[in-house]
PDB file of N, CA and C in Angstrom:
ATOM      1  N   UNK A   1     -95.979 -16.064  66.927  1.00  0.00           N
ATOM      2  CA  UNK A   1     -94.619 -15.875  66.465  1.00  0.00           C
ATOM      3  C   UNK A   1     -94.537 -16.262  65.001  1.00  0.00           C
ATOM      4  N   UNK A   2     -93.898 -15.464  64.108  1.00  0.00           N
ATOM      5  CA  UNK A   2     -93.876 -15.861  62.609  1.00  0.00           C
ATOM      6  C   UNK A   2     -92.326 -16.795  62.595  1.00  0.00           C
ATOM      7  N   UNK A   3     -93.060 -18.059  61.384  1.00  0.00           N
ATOM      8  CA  UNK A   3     -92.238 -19.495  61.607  1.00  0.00           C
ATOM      9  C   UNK A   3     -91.323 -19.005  60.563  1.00  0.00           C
ATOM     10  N   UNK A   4     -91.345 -17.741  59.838  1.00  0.00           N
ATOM     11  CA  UNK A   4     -89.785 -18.157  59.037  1.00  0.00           C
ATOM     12  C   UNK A   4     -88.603 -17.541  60.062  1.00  0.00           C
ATOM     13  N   UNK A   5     -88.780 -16.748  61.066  1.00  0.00           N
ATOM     14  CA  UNK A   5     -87.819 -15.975  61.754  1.00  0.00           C
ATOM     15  C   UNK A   5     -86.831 -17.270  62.077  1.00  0.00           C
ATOM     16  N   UNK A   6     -87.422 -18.239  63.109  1.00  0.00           N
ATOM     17  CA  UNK A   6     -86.543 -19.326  63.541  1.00  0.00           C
ATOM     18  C   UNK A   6     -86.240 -20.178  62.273  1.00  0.00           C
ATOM     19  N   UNK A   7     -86.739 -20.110  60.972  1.00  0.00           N
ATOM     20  CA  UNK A   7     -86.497 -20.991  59.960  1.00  0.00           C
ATOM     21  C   UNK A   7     -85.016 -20.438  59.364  1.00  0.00           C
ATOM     22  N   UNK A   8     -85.199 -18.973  59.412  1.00  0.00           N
ATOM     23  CA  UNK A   8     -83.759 -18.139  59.113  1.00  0.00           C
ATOM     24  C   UNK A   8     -82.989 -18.158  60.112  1.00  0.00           C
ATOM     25  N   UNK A   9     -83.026 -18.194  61.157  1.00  0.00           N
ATOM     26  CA  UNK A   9     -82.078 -18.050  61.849  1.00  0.00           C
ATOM     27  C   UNK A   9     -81.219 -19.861  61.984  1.00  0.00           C
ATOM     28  N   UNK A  10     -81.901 -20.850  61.865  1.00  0.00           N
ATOM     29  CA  UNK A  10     -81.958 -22.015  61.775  1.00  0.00           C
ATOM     30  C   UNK A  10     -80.629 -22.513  60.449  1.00  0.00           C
ATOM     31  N   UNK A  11     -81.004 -21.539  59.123  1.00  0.00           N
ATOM     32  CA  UNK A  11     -80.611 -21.607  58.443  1.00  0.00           C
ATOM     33  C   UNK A  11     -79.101 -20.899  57.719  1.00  0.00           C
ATOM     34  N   UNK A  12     -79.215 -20.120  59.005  1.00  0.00           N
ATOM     35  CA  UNK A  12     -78.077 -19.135  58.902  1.00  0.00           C
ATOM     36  C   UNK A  12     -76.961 -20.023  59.563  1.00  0.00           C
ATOM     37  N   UNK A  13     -77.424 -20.326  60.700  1.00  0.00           N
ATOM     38  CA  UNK A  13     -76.453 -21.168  61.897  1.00  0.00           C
ATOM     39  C   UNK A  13     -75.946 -22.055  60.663  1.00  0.00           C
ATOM     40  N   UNK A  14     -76.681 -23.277  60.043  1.00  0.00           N
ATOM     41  CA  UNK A  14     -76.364 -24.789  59.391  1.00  0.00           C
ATOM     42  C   UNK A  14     -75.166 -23.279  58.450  1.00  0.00           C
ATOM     43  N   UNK A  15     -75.502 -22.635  57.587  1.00  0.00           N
ATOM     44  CA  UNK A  15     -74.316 -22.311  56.789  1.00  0.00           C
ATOM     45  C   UNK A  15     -73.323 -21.710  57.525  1.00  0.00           C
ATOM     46  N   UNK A  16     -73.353 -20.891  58.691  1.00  0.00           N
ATOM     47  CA  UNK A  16     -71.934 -20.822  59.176  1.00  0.00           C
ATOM     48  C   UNK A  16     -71.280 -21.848  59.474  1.00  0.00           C
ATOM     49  N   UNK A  17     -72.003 -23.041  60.459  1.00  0.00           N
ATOM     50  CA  UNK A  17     -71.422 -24.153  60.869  1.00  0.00           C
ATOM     51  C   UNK A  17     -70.595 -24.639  59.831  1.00  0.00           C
ATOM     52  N   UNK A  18     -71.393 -24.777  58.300  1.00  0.00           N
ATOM     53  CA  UNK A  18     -70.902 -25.918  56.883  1.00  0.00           C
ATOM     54  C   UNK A  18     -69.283 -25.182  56.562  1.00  0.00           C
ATOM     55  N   UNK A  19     -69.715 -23.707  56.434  1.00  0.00           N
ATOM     56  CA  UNK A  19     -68.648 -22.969  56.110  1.00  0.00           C
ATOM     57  C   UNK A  19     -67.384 -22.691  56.930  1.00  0.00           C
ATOM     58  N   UNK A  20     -67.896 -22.745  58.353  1.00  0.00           N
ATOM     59  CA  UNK A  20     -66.736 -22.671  59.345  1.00  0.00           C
ATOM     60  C   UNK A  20     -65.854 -23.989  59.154  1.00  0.00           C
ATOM     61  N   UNK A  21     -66.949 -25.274  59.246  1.00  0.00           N
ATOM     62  CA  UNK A  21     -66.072 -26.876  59.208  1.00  0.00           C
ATOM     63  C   UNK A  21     -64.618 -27.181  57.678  1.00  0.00           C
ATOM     64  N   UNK A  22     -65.624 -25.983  56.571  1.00  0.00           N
ATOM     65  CA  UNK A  22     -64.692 -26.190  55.585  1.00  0.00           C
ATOM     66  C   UNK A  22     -63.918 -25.598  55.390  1.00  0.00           C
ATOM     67  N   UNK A  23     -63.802 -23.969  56.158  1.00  0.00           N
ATOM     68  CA  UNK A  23     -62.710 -23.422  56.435  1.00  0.00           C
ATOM     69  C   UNK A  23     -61.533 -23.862  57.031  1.00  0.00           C
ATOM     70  N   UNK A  24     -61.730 -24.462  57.854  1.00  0.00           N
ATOM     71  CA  UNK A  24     -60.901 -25.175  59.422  1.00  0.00           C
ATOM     72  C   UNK A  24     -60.406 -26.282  58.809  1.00  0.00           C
ATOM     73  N   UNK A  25     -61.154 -26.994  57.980  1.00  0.00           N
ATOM     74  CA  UNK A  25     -60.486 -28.852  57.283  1.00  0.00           C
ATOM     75  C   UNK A  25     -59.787 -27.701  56.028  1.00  0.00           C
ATOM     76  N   UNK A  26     -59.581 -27.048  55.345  1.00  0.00           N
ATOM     77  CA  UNK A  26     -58.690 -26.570  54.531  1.00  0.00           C
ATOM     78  C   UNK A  26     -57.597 -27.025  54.763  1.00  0.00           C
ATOM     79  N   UNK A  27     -56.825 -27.686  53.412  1.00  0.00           N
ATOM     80  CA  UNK A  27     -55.190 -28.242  53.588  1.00  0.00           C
ATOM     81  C   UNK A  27     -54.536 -26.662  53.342  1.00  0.00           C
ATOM     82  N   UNK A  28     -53.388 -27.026  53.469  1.00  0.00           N
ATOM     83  CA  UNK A  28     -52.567 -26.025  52.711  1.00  0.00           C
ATOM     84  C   UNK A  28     -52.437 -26.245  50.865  1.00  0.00           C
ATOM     85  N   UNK A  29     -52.359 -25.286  50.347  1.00  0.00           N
ATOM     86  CA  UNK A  29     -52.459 -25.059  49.056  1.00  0.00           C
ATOM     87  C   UNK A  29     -51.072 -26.162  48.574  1.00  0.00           C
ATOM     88  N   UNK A  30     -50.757 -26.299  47.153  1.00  0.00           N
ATOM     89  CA  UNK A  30     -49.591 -27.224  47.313  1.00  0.00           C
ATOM     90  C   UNK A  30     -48.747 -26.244  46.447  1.00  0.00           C
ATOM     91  N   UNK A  31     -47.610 -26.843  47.024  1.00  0.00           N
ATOM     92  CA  UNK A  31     -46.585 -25.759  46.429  1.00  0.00           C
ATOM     93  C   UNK A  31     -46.353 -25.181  44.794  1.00  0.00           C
ATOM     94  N   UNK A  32     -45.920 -24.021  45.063  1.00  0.00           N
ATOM     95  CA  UNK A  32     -45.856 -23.479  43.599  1.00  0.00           C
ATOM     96  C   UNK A  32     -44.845 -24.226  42.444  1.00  0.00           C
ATOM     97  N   UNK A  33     -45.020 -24.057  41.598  1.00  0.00           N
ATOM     98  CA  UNK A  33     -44.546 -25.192  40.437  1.00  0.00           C
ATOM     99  C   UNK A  33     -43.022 -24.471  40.537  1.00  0.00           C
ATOM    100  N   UNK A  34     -42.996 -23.246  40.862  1.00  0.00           N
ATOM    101  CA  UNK A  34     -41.550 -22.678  40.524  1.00  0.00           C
ATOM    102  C   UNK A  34     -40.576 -22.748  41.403  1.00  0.00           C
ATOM    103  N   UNK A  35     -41.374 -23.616  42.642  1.00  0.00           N
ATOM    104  CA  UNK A  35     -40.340 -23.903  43.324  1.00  0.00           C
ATOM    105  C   UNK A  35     -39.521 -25.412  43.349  1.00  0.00           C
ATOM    106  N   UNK A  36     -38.986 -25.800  44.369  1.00  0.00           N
ATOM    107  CA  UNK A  36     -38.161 -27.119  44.214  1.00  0.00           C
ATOM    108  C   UNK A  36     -39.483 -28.120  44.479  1.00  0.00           C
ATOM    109  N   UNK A  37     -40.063 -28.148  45.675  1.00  0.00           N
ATOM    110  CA  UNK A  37     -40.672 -28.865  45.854  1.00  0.00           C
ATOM    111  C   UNK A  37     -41.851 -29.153  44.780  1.00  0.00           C
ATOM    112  N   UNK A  38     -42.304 -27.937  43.981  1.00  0.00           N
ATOM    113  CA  UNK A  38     -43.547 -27.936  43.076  1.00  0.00           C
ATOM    114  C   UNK A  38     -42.497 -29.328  42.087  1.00  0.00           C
ATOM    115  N   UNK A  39     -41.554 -29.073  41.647  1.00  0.00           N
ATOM    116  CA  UNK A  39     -40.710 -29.543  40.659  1.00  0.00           C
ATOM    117  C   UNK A  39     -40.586 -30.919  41.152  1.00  0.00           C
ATOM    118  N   UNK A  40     -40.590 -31.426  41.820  1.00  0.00           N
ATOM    119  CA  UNK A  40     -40.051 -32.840  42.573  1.00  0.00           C
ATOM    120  C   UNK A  40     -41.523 -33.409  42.469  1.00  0.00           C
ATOM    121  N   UNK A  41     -42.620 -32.437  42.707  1.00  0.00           N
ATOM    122  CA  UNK A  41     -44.312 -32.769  42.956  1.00  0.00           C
ATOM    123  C   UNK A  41     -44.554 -33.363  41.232  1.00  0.00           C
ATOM    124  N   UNK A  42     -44.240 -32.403  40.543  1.00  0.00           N
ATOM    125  CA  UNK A  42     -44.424 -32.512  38.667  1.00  0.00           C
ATOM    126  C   UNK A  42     -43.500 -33.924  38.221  1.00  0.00           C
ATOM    127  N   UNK A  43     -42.399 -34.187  39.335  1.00  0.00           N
ATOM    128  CA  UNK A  43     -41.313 -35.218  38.282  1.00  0.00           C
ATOM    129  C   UNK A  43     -41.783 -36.091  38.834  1.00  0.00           C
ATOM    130  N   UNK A  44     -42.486 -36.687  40.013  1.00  0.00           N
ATOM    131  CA  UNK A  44     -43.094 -37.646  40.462  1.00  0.00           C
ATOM    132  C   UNK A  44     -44.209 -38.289  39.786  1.00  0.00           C
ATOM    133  N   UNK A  45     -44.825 -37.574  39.546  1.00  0.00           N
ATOM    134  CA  UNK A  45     -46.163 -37.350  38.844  1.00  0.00           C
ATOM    135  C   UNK A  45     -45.857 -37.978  37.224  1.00  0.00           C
ATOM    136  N   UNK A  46     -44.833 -37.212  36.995  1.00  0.00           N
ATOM    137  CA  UNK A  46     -44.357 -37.995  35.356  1.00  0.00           C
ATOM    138  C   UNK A  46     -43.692 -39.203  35.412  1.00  0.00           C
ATOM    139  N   UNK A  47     -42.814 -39.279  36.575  1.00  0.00           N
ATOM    140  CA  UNK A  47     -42.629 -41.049  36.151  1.00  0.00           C
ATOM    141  C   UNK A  47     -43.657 -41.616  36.553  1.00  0.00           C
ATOM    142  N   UNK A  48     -44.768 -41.340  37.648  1.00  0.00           N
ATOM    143  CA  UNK A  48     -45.708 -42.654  37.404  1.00  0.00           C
ATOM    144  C   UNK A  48     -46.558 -42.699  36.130  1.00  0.00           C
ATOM    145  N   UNK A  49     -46.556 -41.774  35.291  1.00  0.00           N
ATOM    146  CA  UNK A  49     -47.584 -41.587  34.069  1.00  0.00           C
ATOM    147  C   UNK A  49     -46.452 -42.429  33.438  1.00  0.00           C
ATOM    148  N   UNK A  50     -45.402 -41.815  33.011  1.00  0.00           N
ATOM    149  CA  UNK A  50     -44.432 -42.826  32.325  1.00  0.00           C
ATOM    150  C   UNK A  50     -44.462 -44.306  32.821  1.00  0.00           C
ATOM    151  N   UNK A  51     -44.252 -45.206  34.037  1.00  0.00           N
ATOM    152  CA  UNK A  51     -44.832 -46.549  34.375  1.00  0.00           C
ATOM    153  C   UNK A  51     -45.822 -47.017  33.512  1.00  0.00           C
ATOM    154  N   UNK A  52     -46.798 -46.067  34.145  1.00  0.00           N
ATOM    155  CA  UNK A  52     -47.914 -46.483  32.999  1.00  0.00           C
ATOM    156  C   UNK A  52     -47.959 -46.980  32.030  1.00  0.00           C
ATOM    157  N   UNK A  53     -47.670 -46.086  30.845  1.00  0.00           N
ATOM    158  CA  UNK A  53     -47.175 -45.913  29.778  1.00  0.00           C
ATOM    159  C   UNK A  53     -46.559 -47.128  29.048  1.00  0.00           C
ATOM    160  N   UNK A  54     -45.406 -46.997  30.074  1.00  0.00           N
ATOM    161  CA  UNK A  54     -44.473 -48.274  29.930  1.00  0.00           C
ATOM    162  C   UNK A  54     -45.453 -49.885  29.850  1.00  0.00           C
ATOM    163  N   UNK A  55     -46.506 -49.886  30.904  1.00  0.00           N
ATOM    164  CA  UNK A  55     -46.912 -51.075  31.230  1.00  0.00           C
ATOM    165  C   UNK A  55     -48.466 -51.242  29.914  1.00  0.00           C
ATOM    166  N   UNK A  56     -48.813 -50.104  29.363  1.00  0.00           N
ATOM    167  CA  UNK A  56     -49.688 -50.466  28.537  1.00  0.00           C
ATOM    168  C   UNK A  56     -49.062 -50.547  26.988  1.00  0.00           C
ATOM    169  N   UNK A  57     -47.740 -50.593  27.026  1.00  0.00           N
ATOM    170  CA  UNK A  57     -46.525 -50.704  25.926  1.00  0.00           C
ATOM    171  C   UNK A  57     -46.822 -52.083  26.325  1.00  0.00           C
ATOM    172  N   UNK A  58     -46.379 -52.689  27.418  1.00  0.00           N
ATOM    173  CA  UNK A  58     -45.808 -53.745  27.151  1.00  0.00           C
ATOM    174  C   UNK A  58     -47.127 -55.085  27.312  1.00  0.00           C
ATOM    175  N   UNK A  59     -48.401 -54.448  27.638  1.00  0.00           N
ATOM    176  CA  UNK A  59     -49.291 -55.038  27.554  1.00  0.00           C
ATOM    177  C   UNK A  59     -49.917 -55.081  25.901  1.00  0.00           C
ATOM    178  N   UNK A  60     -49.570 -54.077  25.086  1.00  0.00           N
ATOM    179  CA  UNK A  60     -50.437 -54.372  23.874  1.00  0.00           C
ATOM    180  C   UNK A  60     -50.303 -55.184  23.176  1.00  0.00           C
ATOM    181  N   UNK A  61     -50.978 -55.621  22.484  1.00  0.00           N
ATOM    182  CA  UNK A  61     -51.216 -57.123  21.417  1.00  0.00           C
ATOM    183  C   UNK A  61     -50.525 -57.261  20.235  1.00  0.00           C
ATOM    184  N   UNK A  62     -50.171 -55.787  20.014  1.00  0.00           N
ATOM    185  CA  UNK A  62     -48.742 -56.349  18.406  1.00  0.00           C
ATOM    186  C   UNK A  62     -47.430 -55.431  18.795  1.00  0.00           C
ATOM    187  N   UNK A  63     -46.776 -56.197  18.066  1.00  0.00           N
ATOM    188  CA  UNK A  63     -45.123 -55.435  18.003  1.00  0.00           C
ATOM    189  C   UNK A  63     -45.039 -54.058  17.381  1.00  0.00           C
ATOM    190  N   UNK A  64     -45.943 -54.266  16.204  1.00  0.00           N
ATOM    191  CA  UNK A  64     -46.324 -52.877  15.174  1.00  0.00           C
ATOM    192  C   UNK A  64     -44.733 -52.892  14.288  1.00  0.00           C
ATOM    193  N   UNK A  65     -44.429 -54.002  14.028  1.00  0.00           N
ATOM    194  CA  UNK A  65     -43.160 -53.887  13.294  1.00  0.00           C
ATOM    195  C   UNK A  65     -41.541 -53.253  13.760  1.00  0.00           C
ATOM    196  N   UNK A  66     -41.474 -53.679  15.694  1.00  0.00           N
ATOM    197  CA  UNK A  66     -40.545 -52.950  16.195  1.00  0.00           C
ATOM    198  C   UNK A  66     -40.759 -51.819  16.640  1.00  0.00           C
ATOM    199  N   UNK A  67     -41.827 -50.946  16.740  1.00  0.00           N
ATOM    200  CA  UNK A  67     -42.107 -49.902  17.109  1.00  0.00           C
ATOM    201  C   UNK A  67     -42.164 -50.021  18.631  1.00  0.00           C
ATOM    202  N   UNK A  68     -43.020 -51.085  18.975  1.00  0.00           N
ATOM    203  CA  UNK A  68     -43.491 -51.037  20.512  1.00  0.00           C
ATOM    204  C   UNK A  68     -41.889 -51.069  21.178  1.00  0.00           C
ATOM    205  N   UNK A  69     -41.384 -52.768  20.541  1.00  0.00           N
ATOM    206  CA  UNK A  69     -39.975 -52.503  21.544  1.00  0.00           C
ATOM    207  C   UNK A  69     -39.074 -51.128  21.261  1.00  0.00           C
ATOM    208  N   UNK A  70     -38.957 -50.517  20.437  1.00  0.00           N
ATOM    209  CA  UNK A  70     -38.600 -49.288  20.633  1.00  0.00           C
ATOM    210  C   UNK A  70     -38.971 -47.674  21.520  1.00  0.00           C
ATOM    211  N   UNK A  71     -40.287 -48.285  21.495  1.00  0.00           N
ATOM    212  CA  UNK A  71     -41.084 -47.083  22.189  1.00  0.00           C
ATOM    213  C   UNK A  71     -40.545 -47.586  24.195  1.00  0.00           C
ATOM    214  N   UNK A  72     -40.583 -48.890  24.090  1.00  0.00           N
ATOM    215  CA  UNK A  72     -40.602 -49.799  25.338  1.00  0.00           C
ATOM    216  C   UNK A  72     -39.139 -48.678  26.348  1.00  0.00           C
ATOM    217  N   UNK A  73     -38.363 -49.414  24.891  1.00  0.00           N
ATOM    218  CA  UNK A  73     -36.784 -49.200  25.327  1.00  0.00           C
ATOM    219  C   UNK A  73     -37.108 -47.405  25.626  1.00  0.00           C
ATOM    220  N   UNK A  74     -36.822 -46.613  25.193  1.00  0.00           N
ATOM    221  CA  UNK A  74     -37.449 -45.277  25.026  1.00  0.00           C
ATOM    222  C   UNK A  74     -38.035 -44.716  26.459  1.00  0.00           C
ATOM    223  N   UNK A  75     -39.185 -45.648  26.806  1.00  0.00           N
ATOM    224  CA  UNK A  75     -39.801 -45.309  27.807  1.00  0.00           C
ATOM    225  C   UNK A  75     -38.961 -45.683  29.140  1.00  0.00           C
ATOM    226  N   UNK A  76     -38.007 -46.369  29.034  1.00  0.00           N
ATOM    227  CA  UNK A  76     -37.400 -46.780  30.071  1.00  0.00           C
ATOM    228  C   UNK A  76     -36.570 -46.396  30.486  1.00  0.00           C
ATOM    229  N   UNK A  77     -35.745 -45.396  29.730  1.00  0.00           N
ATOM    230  CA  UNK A  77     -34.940 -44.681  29.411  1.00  0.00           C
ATOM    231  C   UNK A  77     -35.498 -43.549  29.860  1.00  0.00           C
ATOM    232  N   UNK A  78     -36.631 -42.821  29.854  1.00  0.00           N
ATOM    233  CA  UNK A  78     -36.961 -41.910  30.189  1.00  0.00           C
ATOM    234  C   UNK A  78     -37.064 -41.619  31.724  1.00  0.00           C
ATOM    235  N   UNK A  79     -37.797 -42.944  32.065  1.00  0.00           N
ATOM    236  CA  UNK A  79     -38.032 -43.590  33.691  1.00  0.00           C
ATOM    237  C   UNK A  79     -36.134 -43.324  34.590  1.00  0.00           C
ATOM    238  N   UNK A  80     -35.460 -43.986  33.610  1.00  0.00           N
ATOM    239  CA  UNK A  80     -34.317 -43.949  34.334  1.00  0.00           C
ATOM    240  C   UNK A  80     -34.048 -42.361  34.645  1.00  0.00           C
ATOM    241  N   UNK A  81     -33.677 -41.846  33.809  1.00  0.00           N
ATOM    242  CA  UNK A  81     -33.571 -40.431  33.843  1.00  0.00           C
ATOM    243  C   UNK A  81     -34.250 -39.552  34.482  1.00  0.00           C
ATOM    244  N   UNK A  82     -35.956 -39.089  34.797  1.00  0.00           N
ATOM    245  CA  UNK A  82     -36.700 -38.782  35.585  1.00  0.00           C
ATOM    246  C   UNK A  82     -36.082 -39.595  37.181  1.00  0.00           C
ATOM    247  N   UNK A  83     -35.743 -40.633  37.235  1.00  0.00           N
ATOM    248  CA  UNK A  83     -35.365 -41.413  38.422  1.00  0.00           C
ATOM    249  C   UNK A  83     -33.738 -40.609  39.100  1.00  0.00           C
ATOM    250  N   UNK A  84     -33.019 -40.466  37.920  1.00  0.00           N
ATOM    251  CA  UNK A  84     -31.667 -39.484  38.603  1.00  0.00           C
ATOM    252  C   UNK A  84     -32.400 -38.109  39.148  1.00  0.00           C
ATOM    253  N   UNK A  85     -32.790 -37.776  38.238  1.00  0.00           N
ATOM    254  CA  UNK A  85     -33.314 -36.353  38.251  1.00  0.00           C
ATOM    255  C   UNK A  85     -34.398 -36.347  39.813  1.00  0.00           C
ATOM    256  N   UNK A  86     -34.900 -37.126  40.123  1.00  0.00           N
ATOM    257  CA  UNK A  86     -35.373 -37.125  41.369  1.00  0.00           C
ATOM    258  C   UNK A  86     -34.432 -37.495  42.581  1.00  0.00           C
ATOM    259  N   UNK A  87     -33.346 -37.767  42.243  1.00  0.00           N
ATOM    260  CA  UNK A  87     -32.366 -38.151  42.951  1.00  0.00           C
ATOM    261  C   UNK A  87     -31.287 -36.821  42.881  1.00  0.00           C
ATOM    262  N   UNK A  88     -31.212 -36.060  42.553  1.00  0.00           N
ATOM    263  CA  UNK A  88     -30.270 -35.206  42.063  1.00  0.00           C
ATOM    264  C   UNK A  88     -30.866 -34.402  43.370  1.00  0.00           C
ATOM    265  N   UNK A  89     -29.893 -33.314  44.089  1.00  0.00           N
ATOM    266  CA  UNK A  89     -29.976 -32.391  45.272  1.00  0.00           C
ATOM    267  C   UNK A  89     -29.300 -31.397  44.711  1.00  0.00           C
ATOM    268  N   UNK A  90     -29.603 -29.963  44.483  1.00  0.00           N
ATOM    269  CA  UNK A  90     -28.766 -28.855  44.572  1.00  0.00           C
ATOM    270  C   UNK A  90     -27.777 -28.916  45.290  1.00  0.00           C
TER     271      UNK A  90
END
């Protein structure tokens, strides 16, 4: 009997199996940006970058002549606002 026949067939099975398992664990795609939910997905996403933001403001080592607390205030302000705006319902 020639050993690549069962080596291919061996090898065929492992890639349907790999490909079937990753077909089947597939999430659903995430929603389109143009919808509400994409929009709520994007404003979430920006206030935690804004947190961030906020927290490596208020971690840095100089004032920069009033700049930082301005940028601070600024950023918090932004947070608030992204925060209605996630709160807001058609």
């Amino acid at each position: 009997m020639n050993v690549w026949k069962p080596l291919a067939i061996g090898a065929m099975s492992a890639l349907v199996l790999v490909l079937g398992h990753e077909a089947a664990s597939a999430k659903a795609p995430d929603p389109a940006p143009d919808t509400v939910q994409g929009d709520y997905r994007r404003l979430r996403l920006a206030l935690d970058s804004l947190r961030v933001a906020r927290d490596h403001l208020m971690n840095s080592e100089h004032n920069h002549g009033g700049w930082r607390e301005r940028a601070v205030e600024a950023t918090d302000h932004a947070i608030h606002e992204t925060e209605n705006a996630l709160a807001w319902t058609p």
